[in-house]
PDB file of N, CA and C in Angstrom:
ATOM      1  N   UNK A   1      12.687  -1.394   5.550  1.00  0.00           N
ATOM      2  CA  UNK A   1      12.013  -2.554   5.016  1.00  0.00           C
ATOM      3  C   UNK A   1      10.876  -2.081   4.103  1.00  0.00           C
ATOM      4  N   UNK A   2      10.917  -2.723   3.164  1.00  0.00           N
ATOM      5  CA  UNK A   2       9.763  -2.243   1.654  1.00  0.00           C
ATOM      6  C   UNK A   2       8.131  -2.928   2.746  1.00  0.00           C
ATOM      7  N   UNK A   3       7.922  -3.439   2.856  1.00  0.00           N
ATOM      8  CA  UNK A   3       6.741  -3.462   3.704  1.00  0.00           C
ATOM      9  C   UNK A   3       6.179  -2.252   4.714  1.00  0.00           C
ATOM     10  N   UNK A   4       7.342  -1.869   5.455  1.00  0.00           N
ATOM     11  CA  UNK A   4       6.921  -1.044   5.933  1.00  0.00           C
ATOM     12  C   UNK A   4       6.455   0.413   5.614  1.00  0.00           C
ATOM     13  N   UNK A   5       7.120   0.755   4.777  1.00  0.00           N
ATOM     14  CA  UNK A   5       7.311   1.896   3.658  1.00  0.00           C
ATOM     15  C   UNK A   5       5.927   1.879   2.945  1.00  0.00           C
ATOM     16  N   UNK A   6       5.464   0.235   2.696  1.00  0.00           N
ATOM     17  CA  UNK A   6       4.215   0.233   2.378  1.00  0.00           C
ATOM     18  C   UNK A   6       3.290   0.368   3.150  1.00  0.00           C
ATOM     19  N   UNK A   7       3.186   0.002   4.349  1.00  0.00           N
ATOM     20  CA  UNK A   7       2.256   0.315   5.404  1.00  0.00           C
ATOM     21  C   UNK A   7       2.441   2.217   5.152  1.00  0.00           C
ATOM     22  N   UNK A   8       3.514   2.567   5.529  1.00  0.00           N
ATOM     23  CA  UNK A   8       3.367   3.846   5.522  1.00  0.00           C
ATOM     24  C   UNK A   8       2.659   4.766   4.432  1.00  0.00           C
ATOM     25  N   UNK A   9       3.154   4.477   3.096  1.00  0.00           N
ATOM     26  CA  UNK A   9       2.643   4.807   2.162  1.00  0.00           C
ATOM     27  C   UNK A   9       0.830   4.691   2.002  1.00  0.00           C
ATOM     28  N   UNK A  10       0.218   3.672   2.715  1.00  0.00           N
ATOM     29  CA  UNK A  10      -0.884   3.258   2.853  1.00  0.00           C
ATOM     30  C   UNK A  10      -1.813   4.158   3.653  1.00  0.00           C
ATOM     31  N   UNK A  11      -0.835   4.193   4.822  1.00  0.00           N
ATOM     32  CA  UNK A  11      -1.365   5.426   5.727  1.00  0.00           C
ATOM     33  C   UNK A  11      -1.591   6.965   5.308  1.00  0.00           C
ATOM     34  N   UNK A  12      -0.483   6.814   4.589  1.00  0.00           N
ATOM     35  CA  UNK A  12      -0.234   8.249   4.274  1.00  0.00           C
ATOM     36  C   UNK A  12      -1.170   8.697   3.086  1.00  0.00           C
ATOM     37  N   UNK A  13      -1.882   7.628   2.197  1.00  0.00           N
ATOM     38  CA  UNK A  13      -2.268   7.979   0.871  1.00  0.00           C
ATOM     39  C   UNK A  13      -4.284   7.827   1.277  1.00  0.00           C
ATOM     40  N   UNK A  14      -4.112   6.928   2.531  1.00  0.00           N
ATOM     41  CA  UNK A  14      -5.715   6.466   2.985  1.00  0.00           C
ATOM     42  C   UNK A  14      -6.367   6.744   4.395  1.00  0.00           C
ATOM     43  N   UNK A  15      -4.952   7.200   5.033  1.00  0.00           N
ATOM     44  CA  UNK A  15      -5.796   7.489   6.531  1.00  0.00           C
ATOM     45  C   UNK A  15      -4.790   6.353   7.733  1.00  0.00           C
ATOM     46  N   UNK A  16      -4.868   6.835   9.024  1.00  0.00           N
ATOM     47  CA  UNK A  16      -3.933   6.139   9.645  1.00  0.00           C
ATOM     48  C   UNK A  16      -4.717   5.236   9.897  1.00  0.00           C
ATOM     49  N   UNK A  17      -3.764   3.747  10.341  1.00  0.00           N
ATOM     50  CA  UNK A  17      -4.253   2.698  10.808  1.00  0.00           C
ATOM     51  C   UNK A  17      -4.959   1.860   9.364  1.00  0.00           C
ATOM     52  N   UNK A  18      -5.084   2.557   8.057  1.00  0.00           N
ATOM     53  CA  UNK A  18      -5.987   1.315   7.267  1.00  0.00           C
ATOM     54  C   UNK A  18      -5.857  -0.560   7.246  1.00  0.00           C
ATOM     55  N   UNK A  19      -4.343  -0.278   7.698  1.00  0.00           N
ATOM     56  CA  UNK A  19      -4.428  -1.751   7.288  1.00  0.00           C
ATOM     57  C   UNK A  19      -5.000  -2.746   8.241  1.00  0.00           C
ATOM     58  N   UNK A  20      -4.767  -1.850   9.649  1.00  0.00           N
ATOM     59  CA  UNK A  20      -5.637  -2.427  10.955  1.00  0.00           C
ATOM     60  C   UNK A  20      -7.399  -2.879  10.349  1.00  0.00           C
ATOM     61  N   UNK A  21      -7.645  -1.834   9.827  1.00  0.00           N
ATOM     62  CA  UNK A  21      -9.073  -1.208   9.326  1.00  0.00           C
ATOM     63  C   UNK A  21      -9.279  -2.522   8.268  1.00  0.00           C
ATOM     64  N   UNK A  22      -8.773  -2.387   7.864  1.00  0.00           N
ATOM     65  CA  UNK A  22      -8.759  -3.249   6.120  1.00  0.00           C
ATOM     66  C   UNK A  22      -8.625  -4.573   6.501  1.00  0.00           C
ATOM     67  N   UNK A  23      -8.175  -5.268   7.779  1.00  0.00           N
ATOM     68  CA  UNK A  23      -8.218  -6.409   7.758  1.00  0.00           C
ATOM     69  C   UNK A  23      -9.587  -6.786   9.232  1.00  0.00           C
ATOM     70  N   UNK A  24      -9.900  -5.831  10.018  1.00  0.00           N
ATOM     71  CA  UNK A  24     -10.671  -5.899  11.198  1.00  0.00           C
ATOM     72  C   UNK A  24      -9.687  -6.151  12.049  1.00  0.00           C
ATOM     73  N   UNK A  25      -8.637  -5.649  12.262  1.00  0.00           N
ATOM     74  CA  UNK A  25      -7.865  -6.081  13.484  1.00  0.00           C
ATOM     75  C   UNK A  25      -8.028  -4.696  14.507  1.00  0.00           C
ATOM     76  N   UNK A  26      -7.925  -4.909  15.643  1.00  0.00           N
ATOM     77  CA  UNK A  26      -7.711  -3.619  16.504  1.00  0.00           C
ATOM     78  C   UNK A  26      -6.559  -3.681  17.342  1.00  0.00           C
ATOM     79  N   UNK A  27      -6.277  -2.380  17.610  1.00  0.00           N
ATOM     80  CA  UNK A  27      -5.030  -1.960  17.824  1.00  0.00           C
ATOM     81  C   UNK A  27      -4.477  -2.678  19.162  1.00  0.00           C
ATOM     82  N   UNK A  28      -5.506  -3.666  19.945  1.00  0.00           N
ATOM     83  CA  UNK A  28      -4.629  -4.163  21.280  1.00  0.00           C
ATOM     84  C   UNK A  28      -4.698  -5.361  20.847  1.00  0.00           C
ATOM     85  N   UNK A  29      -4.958  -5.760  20.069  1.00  0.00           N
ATOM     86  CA  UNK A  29      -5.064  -7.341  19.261  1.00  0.00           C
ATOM     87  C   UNK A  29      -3.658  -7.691  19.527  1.00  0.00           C
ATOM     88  N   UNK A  30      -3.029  -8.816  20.057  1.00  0.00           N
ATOM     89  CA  UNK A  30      -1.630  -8.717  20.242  1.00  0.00           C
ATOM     90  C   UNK A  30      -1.220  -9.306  18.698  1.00  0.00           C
ATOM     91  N   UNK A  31       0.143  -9.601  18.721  1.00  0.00           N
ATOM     92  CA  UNK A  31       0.731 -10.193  17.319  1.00  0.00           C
ATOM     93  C   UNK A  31       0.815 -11.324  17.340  1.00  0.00           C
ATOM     94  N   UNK A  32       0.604 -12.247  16.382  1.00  0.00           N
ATOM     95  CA  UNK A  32       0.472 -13.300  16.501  1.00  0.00           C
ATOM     96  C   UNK A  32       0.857 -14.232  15.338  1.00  0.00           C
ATOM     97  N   UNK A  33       0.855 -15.278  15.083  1.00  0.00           N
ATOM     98  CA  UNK A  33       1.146 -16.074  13.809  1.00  0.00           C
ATOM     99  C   UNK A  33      -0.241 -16.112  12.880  1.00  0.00           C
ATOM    100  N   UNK A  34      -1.262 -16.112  14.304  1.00  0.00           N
ATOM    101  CA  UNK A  34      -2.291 -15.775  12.594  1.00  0.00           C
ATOM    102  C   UNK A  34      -2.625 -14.501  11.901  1.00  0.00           C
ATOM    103  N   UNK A  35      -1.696 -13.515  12.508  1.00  0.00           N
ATOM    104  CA  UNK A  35      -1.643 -12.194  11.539  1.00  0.00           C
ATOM    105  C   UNK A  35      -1.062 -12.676  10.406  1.00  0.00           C
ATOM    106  N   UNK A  36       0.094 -12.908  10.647  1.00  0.00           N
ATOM    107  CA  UNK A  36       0.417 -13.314   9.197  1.00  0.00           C
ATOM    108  C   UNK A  36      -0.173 -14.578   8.128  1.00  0.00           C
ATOM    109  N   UNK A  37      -0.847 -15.189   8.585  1.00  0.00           N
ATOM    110  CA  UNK A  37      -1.740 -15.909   7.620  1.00  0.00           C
ATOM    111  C   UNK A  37      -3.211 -15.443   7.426  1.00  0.00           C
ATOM    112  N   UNK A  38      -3.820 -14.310   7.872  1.00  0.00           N
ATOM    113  CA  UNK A  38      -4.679 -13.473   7.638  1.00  0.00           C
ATOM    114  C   UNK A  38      -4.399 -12.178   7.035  1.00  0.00           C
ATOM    115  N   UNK A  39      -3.112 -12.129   6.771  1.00  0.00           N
ATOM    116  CA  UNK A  39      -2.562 -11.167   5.738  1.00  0.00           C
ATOM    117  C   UNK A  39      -2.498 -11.821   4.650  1.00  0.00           C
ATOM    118  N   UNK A  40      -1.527 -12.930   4.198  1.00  0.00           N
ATOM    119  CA  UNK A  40      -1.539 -14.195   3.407  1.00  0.00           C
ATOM    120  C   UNK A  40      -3.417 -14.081   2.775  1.00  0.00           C
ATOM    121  N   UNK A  41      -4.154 -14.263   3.522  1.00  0.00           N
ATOM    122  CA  UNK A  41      -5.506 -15.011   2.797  1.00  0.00           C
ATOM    123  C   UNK A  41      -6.564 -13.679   2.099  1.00  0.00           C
ATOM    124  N   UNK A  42      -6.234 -11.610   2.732  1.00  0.00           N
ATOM    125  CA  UNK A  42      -6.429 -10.742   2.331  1.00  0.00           C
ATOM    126  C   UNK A  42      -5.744 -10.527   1.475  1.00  0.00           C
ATOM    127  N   UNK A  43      -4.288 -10.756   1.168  1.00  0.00           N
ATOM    128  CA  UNK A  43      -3.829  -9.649  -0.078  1.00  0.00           C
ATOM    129  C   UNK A  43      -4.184 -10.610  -1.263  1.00  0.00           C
ATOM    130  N   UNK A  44      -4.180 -12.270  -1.262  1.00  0.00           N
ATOM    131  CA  UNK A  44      -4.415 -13.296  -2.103  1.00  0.00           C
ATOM    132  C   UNK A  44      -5.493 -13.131  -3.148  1.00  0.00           C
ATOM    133  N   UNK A  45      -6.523 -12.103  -2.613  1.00  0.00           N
ATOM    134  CA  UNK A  45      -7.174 -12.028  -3.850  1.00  0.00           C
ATOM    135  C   UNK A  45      -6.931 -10.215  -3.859  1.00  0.00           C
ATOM    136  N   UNK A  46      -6.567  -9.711  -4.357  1.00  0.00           N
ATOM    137  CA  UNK A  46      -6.181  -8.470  -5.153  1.00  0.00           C
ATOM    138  C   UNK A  46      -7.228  -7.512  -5.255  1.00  0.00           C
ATOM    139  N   UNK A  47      -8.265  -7.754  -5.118  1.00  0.00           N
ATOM    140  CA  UNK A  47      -9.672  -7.412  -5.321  1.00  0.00           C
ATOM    141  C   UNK A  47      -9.992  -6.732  -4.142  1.00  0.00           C
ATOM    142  N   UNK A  48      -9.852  -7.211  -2.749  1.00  0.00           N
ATOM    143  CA  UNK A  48     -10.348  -6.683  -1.223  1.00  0.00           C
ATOM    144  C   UNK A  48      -9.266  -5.590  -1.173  1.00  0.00           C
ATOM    145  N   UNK A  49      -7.959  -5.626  -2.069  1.00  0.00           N
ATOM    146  CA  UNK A  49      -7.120  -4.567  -1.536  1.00  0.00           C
ATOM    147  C   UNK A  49      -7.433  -3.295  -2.018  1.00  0.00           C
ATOM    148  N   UNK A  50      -7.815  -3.824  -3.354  1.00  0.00           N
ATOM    149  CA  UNK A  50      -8.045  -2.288  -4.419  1.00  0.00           C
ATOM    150  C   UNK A  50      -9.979  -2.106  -3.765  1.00  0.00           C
ATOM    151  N   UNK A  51     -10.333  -2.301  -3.217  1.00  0.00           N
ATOM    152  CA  UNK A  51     -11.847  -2.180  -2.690  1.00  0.00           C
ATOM    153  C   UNK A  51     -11.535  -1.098  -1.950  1.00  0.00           C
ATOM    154  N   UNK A  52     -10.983  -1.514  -0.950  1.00  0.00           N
ATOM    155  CA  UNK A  52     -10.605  -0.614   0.201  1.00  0.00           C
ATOM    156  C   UNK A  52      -9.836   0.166   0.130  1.00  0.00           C
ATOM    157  N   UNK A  53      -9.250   0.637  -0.467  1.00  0.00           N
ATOM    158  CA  UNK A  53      -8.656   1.723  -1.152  1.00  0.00           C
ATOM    159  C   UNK A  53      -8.847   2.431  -1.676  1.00  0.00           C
ATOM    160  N   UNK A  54     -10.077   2.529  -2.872  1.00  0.00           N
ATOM    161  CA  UNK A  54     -10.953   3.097  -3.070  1.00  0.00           C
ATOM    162  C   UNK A  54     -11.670   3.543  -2.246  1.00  0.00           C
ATOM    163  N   UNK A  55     -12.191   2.837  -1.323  1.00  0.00           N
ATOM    164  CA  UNK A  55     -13.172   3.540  -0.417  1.00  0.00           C
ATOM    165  C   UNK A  55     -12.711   4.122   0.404  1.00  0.00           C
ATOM    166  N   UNK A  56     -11.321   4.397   0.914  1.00  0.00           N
ATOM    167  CA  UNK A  56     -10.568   5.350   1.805  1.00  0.00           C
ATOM    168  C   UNK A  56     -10.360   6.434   0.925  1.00  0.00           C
ATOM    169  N   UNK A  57      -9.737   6.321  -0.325  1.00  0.00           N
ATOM    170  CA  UNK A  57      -9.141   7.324  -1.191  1.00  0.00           C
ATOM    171  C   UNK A  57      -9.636   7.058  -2.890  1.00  0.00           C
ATOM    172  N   UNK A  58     -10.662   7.660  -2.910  1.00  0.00           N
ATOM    173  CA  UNK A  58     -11.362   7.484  -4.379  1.00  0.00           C
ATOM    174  C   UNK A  58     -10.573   7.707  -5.317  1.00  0.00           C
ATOM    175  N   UNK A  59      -9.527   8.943  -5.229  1.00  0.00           N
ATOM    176  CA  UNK A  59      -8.580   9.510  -5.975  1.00  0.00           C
ATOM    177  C   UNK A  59      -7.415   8.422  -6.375  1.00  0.00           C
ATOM    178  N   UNK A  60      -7.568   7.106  -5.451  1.00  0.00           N
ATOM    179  CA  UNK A  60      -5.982   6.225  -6.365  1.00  0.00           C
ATOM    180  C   UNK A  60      -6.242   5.941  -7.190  1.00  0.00           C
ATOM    181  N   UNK A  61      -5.275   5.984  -8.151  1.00  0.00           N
ATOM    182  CA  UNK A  61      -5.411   5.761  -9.568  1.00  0.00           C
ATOM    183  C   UNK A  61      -4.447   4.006  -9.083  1.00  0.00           C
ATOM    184  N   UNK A  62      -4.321   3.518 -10.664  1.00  0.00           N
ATOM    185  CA  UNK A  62      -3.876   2.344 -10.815  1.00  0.00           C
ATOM    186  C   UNK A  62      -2.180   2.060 -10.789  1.00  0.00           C
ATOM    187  N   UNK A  63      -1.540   3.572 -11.047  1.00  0.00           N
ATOM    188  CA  UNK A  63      -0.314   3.505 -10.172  1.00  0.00           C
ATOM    189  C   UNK A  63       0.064   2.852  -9.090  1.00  0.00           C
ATOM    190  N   UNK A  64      -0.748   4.086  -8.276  1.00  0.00           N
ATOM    191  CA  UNK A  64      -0.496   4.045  -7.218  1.00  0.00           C
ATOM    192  C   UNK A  64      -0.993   2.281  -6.113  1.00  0.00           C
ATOM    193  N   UNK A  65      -1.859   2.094  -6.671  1.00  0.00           N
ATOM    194  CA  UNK A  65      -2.547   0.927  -6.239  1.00  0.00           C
ATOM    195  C   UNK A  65      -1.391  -0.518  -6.592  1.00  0.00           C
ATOM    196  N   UNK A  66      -0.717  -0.505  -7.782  1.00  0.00           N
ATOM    197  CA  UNK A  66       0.244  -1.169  -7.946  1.00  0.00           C
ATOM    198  C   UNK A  66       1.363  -0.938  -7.407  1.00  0.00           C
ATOM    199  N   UNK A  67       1.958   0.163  -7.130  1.00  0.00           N
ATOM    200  CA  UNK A  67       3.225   0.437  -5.852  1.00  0.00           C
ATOM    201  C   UNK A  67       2.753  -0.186  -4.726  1.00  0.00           C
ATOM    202  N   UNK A  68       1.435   0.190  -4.503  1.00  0.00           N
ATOM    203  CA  UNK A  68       1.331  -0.099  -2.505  1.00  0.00           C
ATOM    204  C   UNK A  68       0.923  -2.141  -2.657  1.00  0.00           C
ATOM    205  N   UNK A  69       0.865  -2.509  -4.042  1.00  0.00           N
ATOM    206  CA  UNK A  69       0.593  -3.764  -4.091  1.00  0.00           C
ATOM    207  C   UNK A  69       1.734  -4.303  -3.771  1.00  0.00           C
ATOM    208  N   UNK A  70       2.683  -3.822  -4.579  1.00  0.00           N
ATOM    209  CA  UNK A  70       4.072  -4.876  -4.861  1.00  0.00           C
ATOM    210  C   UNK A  70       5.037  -4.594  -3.722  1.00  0.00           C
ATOM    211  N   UNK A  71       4.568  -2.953  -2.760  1.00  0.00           N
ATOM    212  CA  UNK A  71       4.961  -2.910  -1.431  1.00  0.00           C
ATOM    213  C   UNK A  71       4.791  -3.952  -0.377  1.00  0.00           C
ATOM    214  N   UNK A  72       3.445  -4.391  -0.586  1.00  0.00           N
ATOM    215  CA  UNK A  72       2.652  -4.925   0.616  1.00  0.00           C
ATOM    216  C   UNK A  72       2.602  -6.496   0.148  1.00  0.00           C
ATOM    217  N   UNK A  73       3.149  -6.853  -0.909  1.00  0.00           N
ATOM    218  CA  UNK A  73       3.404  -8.472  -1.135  1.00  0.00           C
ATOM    219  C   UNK A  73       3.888  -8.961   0.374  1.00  0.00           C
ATOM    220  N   UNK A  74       3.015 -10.382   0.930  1.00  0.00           N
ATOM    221  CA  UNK A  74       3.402 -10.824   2.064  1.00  0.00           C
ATOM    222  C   UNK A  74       4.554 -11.862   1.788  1.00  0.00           C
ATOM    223  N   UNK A  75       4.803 -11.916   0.224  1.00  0.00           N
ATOM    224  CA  UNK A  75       6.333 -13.234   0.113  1.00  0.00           C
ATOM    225  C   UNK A  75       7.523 -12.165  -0.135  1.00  0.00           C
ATOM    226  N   UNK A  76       8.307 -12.136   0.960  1.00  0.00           N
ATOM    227  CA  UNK A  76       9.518 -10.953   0.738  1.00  0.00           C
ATOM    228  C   UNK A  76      10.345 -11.594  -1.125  1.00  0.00           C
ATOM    229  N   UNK A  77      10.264 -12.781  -1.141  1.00  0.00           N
ATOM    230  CA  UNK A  77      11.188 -12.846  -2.272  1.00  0.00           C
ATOM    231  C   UNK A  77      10.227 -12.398  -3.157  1.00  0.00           C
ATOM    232  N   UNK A  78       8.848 -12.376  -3.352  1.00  0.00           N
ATOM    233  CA  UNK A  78       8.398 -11.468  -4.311  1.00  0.00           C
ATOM    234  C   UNK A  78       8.105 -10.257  -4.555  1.00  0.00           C
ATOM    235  N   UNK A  79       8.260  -9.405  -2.892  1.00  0.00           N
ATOM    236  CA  UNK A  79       7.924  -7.906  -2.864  1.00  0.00           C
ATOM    237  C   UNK A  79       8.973  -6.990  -3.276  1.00  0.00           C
ATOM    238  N   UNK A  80       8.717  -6.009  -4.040  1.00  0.00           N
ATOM    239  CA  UNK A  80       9.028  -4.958  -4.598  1.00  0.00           C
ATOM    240  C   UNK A  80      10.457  -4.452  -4.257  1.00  0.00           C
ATOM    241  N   UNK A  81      11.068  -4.670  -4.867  1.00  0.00           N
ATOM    242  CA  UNK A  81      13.099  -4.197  -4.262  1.00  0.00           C
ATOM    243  C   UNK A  81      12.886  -2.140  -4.313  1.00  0.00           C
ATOM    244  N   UNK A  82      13.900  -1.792  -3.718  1.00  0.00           N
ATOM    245  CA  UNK A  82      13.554  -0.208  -3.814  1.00  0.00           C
ATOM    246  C   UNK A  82      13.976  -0.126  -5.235  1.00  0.00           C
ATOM    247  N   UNK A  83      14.153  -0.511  -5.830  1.00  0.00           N
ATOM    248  CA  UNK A  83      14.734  -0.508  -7.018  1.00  0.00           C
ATOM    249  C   UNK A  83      13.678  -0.141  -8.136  1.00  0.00           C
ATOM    250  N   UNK A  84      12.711  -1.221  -7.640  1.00  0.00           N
ATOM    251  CA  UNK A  84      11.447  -1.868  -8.537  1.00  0.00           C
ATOM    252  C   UNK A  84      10.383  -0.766  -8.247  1.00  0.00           C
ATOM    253  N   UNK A  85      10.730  -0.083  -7.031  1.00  0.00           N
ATOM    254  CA  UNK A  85       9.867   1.295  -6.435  1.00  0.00           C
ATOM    255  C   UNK A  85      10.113   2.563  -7.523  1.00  0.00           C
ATOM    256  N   UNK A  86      11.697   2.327  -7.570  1.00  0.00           N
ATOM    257  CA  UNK A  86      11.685   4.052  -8.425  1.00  0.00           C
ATOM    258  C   UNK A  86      11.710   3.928  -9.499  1.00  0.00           C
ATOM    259  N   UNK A  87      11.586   2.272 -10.254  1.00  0.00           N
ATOM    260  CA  UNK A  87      11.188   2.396 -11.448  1.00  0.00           C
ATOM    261  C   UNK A  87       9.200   2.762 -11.639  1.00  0.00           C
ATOM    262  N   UNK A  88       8.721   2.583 -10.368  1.00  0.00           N
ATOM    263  CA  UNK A  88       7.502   2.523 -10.901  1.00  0.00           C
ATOM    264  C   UNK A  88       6.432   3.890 -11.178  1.00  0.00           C
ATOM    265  N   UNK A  89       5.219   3.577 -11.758  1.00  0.00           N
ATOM    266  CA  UNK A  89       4.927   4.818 -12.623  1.00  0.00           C
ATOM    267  C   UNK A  89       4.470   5.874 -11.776  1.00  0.00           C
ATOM    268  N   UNK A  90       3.878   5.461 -10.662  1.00  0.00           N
ATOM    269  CA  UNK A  90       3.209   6.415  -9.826  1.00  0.00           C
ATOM    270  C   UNK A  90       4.893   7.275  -8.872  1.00  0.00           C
ATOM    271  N   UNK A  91       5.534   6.629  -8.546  1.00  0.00           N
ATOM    272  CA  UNK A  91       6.682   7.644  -8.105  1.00  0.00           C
ATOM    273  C   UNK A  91       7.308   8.362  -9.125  1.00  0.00           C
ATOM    274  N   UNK A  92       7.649   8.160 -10.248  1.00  0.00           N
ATOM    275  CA  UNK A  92       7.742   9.028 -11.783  1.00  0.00           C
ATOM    276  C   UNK A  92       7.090   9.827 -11.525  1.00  0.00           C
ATOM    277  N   UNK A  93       5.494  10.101 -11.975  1.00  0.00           N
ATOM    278  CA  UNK A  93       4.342  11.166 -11.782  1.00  0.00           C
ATOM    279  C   UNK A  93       4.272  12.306 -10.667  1.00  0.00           C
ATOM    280  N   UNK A  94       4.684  11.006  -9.230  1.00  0.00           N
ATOM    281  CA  UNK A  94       4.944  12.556  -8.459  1.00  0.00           C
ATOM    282  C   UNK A  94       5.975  13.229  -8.499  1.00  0.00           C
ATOM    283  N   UNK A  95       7.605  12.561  -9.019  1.00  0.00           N
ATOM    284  CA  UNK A  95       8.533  13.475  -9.194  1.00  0.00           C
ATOM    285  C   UNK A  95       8.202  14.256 -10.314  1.00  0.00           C
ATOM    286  N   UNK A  96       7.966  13.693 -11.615  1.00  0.00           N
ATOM    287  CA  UNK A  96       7.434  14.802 -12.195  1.00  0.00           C
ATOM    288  C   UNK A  96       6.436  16.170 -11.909  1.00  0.00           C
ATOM    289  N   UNK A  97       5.576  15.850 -10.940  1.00  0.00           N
ATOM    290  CA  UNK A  97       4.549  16.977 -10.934  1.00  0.00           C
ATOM    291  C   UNK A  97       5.163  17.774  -9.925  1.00  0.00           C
ATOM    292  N   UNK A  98       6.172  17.348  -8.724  1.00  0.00           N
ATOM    293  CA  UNK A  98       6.835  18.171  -7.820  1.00  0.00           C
ATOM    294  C   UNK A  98       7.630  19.299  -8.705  1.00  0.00           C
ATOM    295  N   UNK A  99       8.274  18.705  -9.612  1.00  0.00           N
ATOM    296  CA  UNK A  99       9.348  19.843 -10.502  1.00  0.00           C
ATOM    297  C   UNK A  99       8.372  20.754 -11.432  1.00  0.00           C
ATOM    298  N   UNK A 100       7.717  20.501 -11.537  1.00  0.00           N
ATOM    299  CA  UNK A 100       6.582  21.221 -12.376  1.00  0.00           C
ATOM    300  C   UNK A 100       5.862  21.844 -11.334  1.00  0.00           C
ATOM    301  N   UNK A 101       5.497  21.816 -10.215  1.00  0.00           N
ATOM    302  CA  UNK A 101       4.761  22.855  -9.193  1.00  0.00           C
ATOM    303  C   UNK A 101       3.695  22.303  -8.748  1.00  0.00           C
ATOM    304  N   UNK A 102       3.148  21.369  -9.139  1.00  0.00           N
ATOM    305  CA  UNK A 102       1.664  20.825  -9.685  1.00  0.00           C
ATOM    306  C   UNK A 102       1.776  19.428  -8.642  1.00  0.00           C
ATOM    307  N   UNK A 103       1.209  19.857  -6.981  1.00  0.00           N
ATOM    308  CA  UNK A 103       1.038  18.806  -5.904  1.00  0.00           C
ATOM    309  C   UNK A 103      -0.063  18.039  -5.904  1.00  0.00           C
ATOM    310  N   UNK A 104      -0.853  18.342  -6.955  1.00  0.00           N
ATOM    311  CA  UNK A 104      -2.363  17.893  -6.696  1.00  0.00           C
ATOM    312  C   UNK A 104      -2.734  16.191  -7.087  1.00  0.00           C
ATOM    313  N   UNK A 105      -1.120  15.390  -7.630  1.00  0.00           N
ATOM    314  CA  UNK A 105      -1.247  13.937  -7.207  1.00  0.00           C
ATOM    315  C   UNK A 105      -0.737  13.751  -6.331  1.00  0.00           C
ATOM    316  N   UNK A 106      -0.698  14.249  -5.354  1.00  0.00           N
ATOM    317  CA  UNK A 106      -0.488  13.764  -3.732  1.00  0.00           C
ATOM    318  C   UNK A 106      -1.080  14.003  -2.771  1.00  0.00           C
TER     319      UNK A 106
END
């Protein structure tokens, strides 16, 4: 699932748990229906996502910040097909810099 991939990607690019972090939830918080409308009312303005992201990982550039966006869309008919993933610029860059030797965007 492209969501999850985005959670992962999130973790992997900012530290484990951010999105727990990024919204104030803690980890025995059970699941609930208003997770998902407190996801709904955080990603809605675009602004709290790229905040906190920055402040986990100063280094994202605007690639990358747009992959983990169109990952983490909470309307599946609008989030990101894998398709829409390997067209995008920040996975280009790291395949490029892997074949070239050069790990230091990751």
């Amino acid at each position: 699932d492209i969501w999850f991939c985005g959670v992962i990607l999130l973790e992997m690019a900012c530290g484990l748990h951010q999105l727990d972090h990024m919204l104030g939830w803690h980890r025995s918080t059970p699941l609930s229906a208003d997770r998902k409308d407190e996801l709904e009312v955080y990603f809605s303005d675009p602004q709290n996502f790229e905040r906190e992201v920055h402040q986990a990982q100063p280094r994202a550039d605007k690639a990358l910040l747009d992959l983990l966006r169109g990952m983490l869309t909470c309307d599946p008919d609008e989030r990101w097909t894998a398709d829409d993933m390997c067209g995008c610029d920040w996975l280009r860059s790291v395949d490029e810099a892997a074949f070239a030797g050069d790990m230091s965007c990751l």
